[in-house]
Protein backbone atom coordinates (compact mmCIF):
# COMPACT_ATOMS: atom_id res chain seq x y z
CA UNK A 1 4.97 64.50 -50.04
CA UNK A 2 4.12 67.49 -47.45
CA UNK A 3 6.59 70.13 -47.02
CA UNK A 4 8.51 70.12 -43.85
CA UNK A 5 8.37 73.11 -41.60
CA UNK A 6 11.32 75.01 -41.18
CA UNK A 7 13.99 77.30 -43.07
CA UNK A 8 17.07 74.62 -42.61
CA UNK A 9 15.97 71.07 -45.07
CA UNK A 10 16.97 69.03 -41.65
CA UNK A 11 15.73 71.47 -38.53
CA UNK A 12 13.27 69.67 -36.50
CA UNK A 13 9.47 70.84 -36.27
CA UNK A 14 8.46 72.50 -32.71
CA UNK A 15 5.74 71.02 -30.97
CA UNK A 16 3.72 73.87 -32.01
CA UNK A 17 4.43 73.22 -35.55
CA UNK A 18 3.38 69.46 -35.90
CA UNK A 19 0.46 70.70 -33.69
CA UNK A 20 -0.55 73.20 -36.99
CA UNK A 21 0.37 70.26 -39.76
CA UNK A 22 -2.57 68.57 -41.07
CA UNK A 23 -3.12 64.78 -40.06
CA UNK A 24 -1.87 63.64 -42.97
CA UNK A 25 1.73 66.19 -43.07
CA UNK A 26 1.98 64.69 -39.55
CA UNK A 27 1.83 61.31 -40.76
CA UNK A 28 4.32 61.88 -43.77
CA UNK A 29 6.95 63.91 -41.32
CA UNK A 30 6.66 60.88 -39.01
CA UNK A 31 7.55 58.28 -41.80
CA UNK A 32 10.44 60.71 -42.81
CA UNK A 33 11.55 61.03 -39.66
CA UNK A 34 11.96 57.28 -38.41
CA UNK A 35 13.75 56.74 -41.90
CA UNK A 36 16.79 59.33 -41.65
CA UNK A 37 17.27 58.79 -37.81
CA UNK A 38 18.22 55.41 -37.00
CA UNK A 39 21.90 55.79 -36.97
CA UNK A 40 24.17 52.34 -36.84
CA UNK A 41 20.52 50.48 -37.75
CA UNK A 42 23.17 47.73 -39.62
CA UNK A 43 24.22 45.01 -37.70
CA UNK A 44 26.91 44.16 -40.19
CA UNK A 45 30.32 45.87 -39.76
CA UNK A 46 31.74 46.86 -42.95
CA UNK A 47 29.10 45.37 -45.15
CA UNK A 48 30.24 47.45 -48.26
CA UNK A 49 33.24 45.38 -47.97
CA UNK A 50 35.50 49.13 -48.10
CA UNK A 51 37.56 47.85 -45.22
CA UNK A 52 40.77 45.29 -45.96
CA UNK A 53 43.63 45.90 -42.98
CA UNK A 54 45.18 42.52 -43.85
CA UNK A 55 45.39 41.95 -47.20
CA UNK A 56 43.86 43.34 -51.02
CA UNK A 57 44.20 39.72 -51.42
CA UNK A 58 44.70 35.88 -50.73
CA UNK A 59 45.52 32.74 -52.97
CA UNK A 60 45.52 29.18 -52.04
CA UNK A 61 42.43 28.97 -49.62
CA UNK A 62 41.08 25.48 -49.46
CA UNK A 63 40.86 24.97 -45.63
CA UNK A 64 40.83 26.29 -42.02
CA UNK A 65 38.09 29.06 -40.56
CA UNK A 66 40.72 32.30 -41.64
CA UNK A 67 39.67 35.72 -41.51
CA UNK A 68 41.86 36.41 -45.27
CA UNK A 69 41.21 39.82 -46.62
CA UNK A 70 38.32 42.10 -45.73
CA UNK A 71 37.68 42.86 -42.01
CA UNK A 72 34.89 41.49 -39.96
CA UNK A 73 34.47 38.52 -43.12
CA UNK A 74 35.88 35.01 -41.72
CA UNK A 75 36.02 32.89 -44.59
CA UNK A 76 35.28 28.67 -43.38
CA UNK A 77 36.87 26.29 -46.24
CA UNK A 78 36.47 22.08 -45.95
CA UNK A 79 37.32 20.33 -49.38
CA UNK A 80 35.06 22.90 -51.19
CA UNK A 81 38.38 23.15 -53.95
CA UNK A 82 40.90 25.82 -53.93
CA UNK A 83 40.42 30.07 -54.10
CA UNK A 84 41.81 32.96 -54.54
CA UNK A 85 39.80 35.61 -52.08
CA UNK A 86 40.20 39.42 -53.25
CA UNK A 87 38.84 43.02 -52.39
CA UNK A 88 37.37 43.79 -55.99
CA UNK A 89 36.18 46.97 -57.52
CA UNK A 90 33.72 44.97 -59.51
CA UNK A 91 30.31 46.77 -57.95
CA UNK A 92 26.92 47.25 -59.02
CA UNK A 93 26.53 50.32 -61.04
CA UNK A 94 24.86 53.72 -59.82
CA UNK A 95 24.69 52.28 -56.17
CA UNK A 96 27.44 53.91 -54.49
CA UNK A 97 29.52 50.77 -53.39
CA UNK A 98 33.09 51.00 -54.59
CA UNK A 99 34.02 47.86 -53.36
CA UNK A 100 33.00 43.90 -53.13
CA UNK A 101 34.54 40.70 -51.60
CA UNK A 102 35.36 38.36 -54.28
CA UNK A 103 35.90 34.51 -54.52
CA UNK A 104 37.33 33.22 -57.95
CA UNK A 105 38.07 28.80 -57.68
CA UNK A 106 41.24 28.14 -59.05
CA UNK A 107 41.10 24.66 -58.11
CA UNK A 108 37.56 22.75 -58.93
CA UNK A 109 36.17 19.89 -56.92
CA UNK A 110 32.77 18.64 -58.84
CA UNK A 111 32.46 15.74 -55.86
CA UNK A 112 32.11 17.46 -52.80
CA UNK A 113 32.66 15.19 -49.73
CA UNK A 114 29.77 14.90 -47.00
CA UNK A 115 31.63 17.49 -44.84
CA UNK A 116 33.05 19.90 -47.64
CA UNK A 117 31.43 23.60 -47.15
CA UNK A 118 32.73 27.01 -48.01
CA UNK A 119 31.19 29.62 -46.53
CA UNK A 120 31.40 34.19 -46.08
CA UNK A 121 30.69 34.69 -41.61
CA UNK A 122 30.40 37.42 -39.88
CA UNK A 123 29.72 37.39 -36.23
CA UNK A 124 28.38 39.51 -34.12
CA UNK A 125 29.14 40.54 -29.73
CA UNK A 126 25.33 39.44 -27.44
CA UNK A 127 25.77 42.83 -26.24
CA UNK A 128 25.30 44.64 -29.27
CA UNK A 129 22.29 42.51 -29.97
CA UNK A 130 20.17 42.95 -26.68
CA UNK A 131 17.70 45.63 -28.63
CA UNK A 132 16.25 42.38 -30.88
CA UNK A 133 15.08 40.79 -27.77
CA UNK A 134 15.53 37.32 -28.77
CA UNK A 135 13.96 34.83 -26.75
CA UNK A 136 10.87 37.12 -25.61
CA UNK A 137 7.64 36.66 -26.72
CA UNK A 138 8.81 40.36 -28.76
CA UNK A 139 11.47 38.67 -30.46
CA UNK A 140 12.41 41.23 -33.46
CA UNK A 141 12.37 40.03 -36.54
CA UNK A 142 15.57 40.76 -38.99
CA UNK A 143 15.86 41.78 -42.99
CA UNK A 144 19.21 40.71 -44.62
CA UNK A 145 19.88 43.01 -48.14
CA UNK A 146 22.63 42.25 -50.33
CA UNK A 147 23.82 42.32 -53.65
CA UNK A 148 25.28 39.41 -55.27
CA UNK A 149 26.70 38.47 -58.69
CA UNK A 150 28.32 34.71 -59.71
CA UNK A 151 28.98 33.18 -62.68
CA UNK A 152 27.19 29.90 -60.84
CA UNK A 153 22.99 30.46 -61.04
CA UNK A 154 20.67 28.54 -59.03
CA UNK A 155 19.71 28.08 -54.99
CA UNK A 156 22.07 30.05 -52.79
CA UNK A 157 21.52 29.72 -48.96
CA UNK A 158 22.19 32.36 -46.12
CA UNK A 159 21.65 31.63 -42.48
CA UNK A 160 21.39 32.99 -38.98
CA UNK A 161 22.88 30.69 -36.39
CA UNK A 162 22.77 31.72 -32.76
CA UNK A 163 25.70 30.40 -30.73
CA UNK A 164 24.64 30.50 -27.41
CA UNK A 165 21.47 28.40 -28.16
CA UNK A 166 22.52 26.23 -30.64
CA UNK A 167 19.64 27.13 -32.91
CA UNK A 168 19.42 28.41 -36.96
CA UNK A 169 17.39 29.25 -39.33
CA UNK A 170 17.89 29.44 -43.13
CA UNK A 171 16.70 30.83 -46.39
CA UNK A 172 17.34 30.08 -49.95
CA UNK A 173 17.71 32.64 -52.71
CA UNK A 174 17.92 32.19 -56.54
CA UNK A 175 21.07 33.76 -58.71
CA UNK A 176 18.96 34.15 -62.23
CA UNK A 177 21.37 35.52 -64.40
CA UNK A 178 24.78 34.58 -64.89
CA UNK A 179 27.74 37.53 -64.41
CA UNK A 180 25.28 40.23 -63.14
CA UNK A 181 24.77 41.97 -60.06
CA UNK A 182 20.99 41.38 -58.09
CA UNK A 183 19.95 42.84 -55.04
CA UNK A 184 18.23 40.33 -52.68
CA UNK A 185 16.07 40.81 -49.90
CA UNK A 186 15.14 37.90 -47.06
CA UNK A 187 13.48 38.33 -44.09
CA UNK A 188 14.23 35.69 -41.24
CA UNK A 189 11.31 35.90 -38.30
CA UNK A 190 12.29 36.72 -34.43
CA UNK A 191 12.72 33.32 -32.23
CA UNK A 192 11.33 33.35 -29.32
CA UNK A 193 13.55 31.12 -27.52
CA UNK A 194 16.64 31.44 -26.51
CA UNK A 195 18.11 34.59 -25.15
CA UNK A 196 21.55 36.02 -26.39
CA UNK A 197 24.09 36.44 -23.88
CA UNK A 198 24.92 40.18 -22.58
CA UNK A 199 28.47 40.13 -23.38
CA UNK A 200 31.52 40.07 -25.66
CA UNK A 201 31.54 36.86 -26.75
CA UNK A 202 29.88 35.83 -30.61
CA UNK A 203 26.08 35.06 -30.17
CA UNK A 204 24.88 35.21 -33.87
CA UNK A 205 26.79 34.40 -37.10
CA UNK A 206 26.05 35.62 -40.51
CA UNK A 207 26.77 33.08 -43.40
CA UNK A 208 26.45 32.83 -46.75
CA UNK A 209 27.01 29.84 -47.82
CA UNK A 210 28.80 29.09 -51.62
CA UNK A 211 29.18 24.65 -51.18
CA UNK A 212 28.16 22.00 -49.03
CA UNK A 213 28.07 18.44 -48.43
CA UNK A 214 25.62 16.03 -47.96
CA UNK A 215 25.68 16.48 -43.98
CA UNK A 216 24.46 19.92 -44.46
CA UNK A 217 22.21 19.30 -47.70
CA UNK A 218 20.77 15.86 -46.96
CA UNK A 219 17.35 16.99 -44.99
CA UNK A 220 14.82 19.64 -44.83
CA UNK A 221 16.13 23.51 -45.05
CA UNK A 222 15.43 25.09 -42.03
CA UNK A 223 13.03 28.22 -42.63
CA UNK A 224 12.00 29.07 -38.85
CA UNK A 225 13.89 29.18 -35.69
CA UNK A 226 14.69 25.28 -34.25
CA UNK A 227 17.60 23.65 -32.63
CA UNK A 228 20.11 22.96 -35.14
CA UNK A 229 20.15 20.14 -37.27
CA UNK A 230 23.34 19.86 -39.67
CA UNK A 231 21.37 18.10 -42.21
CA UNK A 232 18.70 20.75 -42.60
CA UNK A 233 21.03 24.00 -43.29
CA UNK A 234 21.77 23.97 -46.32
CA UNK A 235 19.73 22.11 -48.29
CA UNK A 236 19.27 22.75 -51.98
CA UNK A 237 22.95 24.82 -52.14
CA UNK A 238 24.28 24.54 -55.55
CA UNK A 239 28.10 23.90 -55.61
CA UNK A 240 30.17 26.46 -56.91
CA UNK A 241 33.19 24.97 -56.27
CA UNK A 242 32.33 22.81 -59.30
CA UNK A 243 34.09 24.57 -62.12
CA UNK A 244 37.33 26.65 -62.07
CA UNK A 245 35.22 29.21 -64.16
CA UNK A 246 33.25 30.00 -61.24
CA UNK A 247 33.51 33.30 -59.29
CA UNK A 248 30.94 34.72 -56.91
CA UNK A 249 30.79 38.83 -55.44
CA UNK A 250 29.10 40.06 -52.31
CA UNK A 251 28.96 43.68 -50.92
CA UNK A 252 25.63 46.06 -49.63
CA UNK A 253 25.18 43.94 -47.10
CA UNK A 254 22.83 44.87 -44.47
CA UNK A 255 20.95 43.51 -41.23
CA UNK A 256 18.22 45.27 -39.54
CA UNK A 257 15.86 44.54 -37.69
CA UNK A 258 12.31 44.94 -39.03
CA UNK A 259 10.29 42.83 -41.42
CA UNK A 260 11.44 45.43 -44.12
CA UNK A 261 14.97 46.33 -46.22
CA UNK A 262 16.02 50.42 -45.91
CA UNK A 263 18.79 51.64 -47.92
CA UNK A 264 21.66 51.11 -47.58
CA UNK A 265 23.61 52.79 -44.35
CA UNK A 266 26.78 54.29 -45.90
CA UNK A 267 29.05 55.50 -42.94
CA UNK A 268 32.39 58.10 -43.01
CA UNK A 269 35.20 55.54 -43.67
CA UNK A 270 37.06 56.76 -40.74
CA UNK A 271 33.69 55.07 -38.19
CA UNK A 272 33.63 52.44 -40.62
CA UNK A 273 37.83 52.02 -39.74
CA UNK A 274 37.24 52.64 -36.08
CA UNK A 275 34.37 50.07 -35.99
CA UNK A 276 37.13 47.29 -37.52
CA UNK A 277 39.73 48.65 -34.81
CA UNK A 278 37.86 46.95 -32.31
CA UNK A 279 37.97 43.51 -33.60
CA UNK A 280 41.68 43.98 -35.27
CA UNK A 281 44.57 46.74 -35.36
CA UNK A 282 47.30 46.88 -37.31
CA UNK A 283 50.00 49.50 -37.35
CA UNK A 284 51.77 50.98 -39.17
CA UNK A 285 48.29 50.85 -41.38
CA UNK A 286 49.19 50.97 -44.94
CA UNK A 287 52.16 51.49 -46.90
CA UNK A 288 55.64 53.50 -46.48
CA UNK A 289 55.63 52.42 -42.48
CA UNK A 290 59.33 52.96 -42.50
CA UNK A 291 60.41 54.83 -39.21
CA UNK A 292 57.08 55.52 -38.71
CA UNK A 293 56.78 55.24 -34.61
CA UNK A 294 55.13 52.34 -33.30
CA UNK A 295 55.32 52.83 -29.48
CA UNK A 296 56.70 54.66 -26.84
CA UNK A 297 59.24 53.02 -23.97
CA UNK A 298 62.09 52.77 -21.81
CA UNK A 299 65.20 50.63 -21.25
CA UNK A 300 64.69 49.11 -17.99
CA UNK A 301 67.86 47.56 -18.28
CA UNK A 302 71.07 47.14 -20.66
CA UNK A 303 68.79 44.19 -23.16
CA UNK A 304 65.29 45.00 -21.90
CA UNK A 305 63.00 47.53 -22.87
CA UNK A 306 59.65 48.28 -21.33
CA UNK A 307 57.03 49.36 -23.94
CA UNK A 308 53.58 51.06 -23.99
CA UNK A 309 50.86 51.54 -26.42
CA UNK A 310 47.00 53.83 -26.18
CA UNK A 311 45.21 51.71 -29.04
CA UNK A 312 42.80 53.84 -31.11
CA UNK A 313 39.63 52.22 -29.60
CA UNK A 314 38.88 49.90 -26.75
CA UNK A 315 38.86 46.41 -28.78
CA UNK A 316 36.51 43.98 -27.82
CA UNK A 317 38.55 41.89 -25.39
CA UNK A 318 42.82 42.15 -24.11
CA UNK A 319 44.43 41.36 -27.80
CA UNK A 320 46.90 39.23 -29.09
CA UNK A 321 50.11 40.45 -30.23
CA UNK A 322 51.88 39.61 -33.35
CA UNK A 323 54.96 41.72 -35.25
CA UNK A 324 56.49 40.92 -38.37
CA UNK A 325 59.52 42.78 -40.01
CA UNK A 326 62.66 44.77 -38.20
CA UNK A 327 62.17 47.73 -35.80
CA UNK A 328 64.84 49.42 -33.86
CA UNK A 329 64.53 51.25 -30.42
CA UNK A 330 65.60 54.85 -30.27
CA UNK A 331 66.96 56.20 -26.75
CA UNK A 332 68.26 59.89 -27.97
CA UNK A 333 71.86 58.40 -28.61
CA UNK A 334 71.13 56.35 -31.56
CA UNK A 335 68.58 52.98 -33.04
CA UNK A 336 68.93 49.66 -31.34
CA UNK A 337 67.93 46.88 -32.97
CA UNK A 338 64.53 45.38 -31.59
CA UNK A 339 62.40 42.36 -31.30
CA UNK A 340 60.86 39.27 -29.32
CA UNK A 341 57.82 41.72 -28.64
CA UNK A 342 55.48 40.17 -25.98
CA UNK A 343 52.42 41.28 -24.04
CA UNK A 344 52.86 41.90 -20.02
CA UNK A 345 51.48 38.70 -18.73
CA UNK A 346 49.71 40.99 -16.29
CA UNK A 347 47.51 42.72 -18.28
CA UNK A 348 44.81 40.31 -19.04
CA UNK A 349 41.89 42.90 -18.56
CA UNK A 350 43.34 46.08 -20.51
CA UNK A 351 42.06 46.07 -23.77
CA UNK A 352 43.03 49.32 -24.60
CA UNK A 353 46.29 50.73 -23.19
CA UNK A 354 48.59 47.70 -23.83
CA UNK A 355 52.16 46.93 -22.21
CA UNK A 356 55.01 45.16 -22.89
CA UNK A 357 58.66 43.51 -23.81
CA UNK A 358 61.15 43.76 -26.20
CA UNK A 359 65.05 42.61 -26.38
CA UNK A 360 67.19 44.73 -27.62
CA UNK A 361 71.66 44.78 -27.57
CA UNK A 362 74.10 47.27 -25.84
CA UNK A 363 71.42 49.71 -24.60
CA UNK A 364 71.65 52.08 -21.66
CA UNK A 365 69.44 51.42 -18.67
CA UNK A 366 66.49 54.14 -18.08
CA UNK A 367 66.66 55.49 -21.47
CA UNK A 368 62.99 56.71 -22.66
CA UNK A 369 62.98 56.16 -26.29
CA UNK A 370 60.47 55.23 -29.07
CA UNK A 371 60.03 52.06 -31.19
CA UNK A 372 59.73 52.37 -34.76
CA UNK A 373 59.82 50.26 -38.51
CA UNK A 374 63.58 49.83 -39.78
CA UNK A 375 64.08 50.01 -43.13
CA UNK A 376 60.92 48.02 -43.63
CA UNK A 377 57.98 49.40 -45.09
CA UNK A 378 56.09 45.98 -44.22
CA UNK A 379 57.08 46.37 -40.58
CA UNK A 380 53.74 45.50 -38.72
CA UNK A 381 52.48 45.39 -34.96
CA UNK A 382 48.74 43.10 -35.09
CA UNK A 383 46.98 43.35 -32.52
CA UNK A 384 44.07 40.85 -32.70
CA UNK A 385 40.75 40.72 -30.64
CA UNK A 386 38.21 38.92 -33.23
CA UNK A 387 35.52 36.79 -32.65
């Protein structure tokens, strides 16, 4: 490989010295260079799976389209038996993950039904997606790399399917060896039909698909870009719901565009955090919340307080607000006891500075105070924005 100019191993080459390099240092420094600067090249958020705000883990699953454990993962369950989802530390070795999603069936169901499935999402905003130009006759094509480990071998299928069009495509990929991680690498071609939309809303899913019945099995899988057709998604899926011995890990996960698989991009686990914050927040994040503050406010009356809260980023649309646990209100004089937390019903737009209500008993009107956990180191404020 030709030696890079410069003292510093990442200072940048004048235009003088590329203009000295021979042809062929040129053309190494320019292969280099369009390696190591493509920042935020993944389209999946937190595909090392290092990100869990709700939960380490969750038992029981067997229905509903439930976002569980891991952020930006939305797991879809339909009579595909019953699981316990967890973040593991079971990883590949020497490849610098530290953490996977797991599934492990607690509860087997051998004869799936024709609408069963159970299936890993994630989704992704049109906005963030306008670069792939999908729908042009330049239509980018995109690489999925992952690695995967089940105790179930056989045909596995992950699919693209873009929302706004009502179109998918689908590939298959083969689990060899029983219990041990693999790395696999599929590449799905652009489509030129069917623009994303420029906006918030979800315009392509991710999913990796674990069972399915016969109205997703019972045609022809789907290998290039057409209008969807149930019966041709998932065709050749083996069904690992069929054994209470089954388990099955994902993490590495990447999506780039390109015709090729790059390493993968490990970011600082506070961007990787901040990148989650957008979709969900929840605070007090993490254990000991007690009297940590939540939010500042004022008693605009003797029962009513006023509250306000600057979220960390701008999430992707106004959020939903839930709370769980006991909080007081402190004015200066001593801690009320708070709750019925709402959103200001006029606020539909602000998605980042967020208002609202609580009730609270034998304040003082005008008081500025602060909201915190009580005694309650599960004390949570969600705020939810996901797609």
């Amino acid at each position: 490989m030709a030696k890079l100019i410069g003292n510093a191993p990442n200072q940048v080459p004048t235009n003088a010295d590329l203009g000295s390099m021979a042809f062929e240092d040129r053309t190494n420094y320019a292969t280099i260079s369009s390696s190591i600067h493509q920042p935020y090249r993944n389209i999946i958020i937190n595909g090392n799976m290092s990100i869990a705000q709700r939960a380490t883990s969750a038992a029981s699953i067997s229905s509903g389209v439930v976002y569980h454990t891991v952020d930006r993962w939305i797991t879809s369950a339909s009579s595909a038996g019953t699981w316990t989802q967890s973040q593991s530390t079971d990883v590949p070795s020497g490849q610098g993950f530290a953490k996977s999603l797991k599934m492990d069936c607690t509860t087997a169901n051998a004869s799936l039904s024709a609408s069963s499935e159970l299936l890993f999402q994630s989704r992704f905003e049109g906005q963030n997606l306008q670069y792939l130009k999908k729908g042009t006759a330049n239509a980018q094509s995109l690489t999925l790399s992952f690695w995967v480990k089940s105790t179930k071998t056989g045909t596995f299928i992950a699919e693209l399917f873009d929302s706004d069009n009502t179109r998918q495509i689908s590939k298959s990929y083969t689990i060899d060896s029983a219990s041990t991680w693999e790395k696999k690498t599929l590449t799905f071609s652009g489509d030129t039909t069917g623009a994303f939309g420029n906006d918030n809303a979800t315009s392509l899913s991710l999913n990796f698909w674990l069972s399915a019945g016969s109205n997703y099995t019972s045609g022809t899988l789907n290998t290039s870009w057409k209008a969807n057709t149930n019966a041709n998604r998932v065709v050749g899926q083996v069904n690992i719901a069929d054994s209470t011995s089954n388990d099955f890990y994902l993490t590495g996960v990447q999506l780039e565009a390109g015709t090729s698989a790059s390493d993968f991009e490990f970011l600082p686990v506070d961007v990787n955090l901040q990148r989650c914050f957008r979709y969900y927040y929840r605070t007090p994040n993490g254990a000991a919340a007690n009297y940590q503050r939540v939010a500042l406010g004022f008693a605009s009356d003797a029962t009513t307080i006023r509250w306000n809260k600057q979220l960390p980023v701008m999430m992707r649309a106004h959020p939903s607000l839930t709370t769980s646990g006991n909080f007081v209100f402190y004015d200066g004089s001593g801690n009320l006891s708070a709750s019925s937390f709402i959103l200001d019903g006029n606020q539909a737009n602000d998605n980042i500075f967020i208002y609202g209500t609580a009730v609270v008993a034998s304040g003082t009107a005008y008081r500025p105070g602060h909201i915190s956990a009580s005694s309650d180191n599960d004390a949570t404020f969600i705020f939810n924005s996901e797609l």
